[in-house]
PDB file of N, CA and C in Angstrom:
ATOM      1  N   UNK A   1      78.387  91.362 123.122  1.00  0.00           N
ATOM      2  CA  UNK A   1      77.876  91.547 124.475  1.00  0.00           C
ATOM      3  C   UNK A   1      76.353  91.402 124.444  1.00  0.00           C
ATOM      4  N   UNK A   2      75.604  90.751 125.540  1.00  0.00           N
ATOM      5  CA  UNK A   2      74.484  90.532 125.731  1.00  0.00           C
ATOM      6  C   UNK A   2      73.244  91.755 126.120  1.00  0.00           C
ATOM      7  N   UNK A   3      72.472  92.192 125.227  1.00  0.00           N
ATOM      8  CA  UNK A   3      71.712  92.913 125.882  1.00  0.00           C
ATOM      9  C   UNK A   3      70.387  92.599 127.078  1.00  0.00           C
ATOM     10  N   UNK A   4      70.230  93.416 127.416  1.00  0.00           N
ATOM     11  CA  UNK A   4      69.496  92.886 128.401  1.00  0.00           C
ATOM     12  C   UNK A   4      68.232  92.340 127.759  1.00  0.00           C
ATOM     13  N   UNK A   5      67.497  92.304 126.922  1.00  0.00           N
ATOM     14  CA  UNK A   5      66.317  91.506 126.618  1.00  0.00           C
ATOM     15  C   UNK A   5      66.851  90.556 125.909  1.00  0.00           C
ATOM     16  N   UNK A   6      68.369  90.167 125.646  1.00  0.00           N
ATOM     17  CA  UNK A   6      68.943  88.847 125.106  1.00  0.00           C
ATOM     18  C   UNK A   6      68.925  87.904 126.415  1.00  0.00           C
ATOM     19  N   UNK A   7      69.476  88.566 127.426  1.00  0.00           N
ATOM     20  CA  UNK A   7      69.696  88.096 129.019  1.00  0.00           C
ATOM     21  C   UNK A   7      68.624  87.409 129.327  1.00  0.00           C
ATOM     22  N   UNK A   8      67.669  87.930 129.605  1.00  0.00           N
ATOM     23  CA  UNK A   8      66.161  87.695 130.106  1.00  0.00           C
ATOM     24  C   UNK A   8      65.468  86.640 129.187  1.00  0.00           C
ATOM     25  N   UNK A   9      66.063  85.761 128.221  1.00  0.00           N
ATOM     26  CA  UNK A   9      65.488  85.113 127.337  1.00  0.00           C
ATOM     27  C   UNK A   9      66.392  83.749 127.368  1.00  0.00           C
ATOM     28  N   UNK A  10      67.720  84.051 128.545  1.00  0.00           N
ATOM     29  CA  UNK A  10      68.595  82.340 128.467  1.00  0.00           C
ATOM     30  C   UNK A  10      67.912  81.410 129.422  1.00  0.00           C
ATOM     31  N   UNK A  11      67.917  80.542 129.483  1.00  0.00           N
ATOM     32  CA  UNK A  11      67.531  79.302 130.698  1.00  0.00           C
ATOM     33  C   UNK A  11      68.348  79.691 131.794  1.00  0.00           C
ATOM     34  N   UNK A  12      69.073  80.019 132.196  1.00  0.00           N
ATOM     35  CA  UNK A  12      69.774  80.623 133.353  1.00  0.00           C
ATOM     36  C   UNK A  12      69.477  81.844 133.890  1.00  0.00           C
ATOM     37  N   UNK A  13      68.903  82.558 133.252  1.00  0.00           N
ATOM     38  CA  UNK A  13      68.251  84.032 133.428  1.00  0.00           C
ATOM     39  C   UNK A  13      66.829  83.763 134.280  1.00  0.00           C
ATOM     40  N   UNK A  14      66.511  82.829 133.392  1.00  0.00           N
ATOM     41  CA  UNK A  14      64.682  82.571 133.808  1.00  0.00           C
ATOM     42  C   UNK A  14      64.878  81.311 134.782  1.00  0.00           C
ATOM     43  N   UNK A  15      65.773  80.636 135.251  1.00  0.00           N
ATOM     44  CA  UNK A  15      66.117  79.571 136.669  1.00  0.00           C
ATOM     45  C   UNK A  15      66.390  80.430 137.914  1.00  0.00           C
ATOM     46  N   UNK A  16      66.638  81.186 137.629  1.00  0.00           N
ATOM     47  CA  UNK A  16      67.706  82.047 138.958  1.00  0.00           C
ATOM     48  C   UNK A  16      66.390  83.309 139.118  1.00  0.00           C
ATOM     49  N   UNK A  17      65.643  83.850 138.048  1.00  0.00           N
ATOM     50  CA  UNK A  17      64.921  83.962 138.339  1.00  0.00           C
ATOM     51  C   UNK A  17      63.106  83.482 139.206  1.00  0.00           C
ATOM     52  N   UNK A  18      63.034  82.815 138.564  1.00  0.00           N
ATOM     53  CA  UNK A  18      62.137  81.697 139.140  1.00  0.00           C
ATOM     54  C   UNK A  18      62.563  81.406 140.593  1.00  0.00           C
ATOM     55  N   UNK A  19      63.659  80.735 140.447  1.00  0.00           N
ATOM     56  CA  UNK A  19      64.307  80.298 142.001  1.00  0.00           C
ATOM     57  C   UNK A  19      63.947  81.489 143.279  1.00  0.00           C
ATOM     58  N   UNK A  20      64.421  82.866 142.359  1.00  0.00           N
ATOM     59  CA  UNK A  20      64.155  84.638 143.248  1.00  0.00           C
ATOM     60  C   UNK A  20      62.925  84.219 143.700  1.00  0.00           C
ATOM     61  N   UNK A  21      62.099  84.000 142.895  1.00  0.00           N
ATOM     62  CA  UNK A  21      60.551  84.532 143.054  1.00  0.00           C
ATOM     63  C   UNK A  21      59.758  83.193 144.536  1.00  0.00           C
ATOM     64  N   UNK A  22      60.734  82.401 144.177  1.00  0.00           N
ATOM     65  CA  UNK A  22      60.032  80.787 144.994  1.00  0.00           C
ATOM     66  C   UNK A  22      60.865  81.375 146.421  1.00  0.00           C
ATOM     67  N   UNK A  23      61.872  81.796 146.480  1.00  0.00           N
ATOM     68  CA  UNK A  23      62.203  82.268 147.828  1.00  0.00           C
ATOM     69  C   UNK A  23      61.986  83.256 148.641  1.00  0.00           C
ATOM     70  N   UNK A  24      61.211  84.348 147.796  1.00  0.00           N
ATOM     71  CA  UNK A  24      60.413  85.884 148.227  1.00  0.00           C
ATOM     72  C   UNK A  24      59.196  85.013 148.782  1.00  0.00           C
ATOM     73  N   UNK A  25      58.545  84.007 148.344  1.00  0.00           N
ATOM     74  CA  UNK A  25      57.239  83.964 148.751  1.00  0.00           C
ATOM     75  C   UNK A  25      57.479  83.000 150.341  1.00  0.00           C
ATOM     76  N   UNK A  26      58.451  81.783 150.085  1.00  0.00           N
ATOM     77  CA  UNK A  26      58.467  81.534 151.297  1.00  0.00           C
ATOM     78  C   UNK A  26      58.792  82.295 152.581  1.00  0.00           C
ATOM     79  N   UNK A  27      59.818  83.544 152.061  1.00  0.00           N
ATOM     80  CA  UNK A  27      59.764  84.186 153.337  1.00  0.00           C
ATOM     81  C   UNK A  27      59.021  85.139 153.589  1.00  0.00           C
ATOM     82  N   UNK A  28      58.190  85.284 152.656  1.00  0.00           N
ATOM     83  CA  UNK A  28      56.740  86.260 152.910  1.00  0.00           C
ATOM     84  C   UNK A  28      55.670  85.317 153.992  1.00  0.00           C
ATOM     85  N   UNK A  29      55.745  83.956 153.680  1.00  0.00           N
ATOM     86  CA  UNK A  29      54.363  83.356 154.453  1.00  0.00           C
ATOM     87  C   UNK A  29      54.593  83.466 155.044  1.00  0.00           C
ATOM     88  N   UNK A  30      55.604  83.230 156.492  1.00  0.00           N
ATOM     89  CA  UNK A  30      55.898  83.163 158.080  1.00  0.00           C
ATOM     90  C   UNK A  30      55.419  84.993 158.421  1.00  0.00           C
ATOM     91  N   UNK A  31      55.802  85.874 157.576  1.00  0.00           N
ATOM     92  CA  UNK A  31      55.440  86.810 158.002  1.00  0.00           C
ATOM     93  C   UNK A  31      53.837  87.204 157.702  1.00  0.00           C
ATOM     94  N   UNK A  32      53.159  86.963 157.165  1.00  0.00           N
ATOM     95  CA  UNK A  32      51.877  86.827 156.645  1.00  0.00           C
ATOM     96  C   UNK A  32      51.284  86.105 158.005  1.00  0.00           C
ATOM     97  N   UNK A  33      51.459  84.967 158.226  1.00  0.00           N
ATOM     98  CA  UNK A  33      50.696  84.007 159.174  1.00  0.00           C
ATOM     99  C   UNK A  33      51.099  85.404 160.610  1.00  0.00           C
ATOM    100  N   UNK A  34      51.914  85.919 160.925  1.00  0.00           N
ATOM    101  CA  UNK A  34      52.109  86.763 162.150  1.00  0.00           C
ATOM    102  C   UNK A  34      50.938  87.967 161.975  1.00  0.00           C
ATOM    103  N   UNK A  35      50.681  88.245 160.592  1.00  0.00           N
ATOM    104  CA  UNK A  35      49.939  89.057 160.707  1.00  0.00           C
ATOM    105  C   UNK A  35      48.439  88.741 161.051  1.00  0.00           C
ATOM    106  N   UNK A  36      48.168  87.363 161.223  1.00  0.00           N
ATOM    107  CA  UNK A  36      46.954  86.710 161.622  1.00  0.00           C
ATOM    108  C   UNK A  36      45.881  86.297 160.264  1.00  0.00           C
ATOM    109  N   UNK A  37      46.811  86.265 158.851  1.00  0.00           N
ATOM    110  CA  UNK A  37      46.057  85.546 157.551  1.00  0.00           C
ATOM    111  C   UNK A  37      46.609  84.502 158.146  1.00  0.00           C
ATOM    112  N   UNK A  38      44.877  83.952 156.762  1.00  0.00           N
ATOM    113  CA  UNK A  38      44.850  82.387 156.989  1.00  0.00           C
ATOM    114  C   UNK A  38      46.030  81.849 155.757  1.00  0.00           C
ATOM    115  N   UNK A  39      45.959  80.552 155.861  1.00  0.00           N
ATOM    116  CA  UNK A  39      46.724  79.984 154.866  1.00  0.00           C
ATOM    117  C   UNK A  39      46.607  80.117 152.956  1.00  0.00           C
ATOM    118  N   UNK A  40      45.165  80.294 153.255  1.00  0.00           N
ATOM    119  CA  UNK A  40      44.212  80.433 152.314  1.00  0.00           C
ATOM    120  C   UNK A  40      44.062  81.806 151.231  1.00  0.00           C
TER     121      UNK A  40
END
């Protein structure tokens, strides 16, 4: 069985992660721009 710092070290662990992180931020900007930040 896989421990968890075995987990966190497959190419599928760190894709699906990555992927998490690229989709938190896009739905952070639309709410960001409402708050009246710039793009910048």
């Amino acid at each position: 069985m896989f421990g968890l710092s075995e987990l966190k070290q497959t190419r599928f662990y760190q894709e699906v992660f990555a992927e998490g992180k690229e989709e938190g931020k896009l739905e952070t900007i639309p709410q960001l721009l409402a708050l009246g930040l710039s793009i910048e």
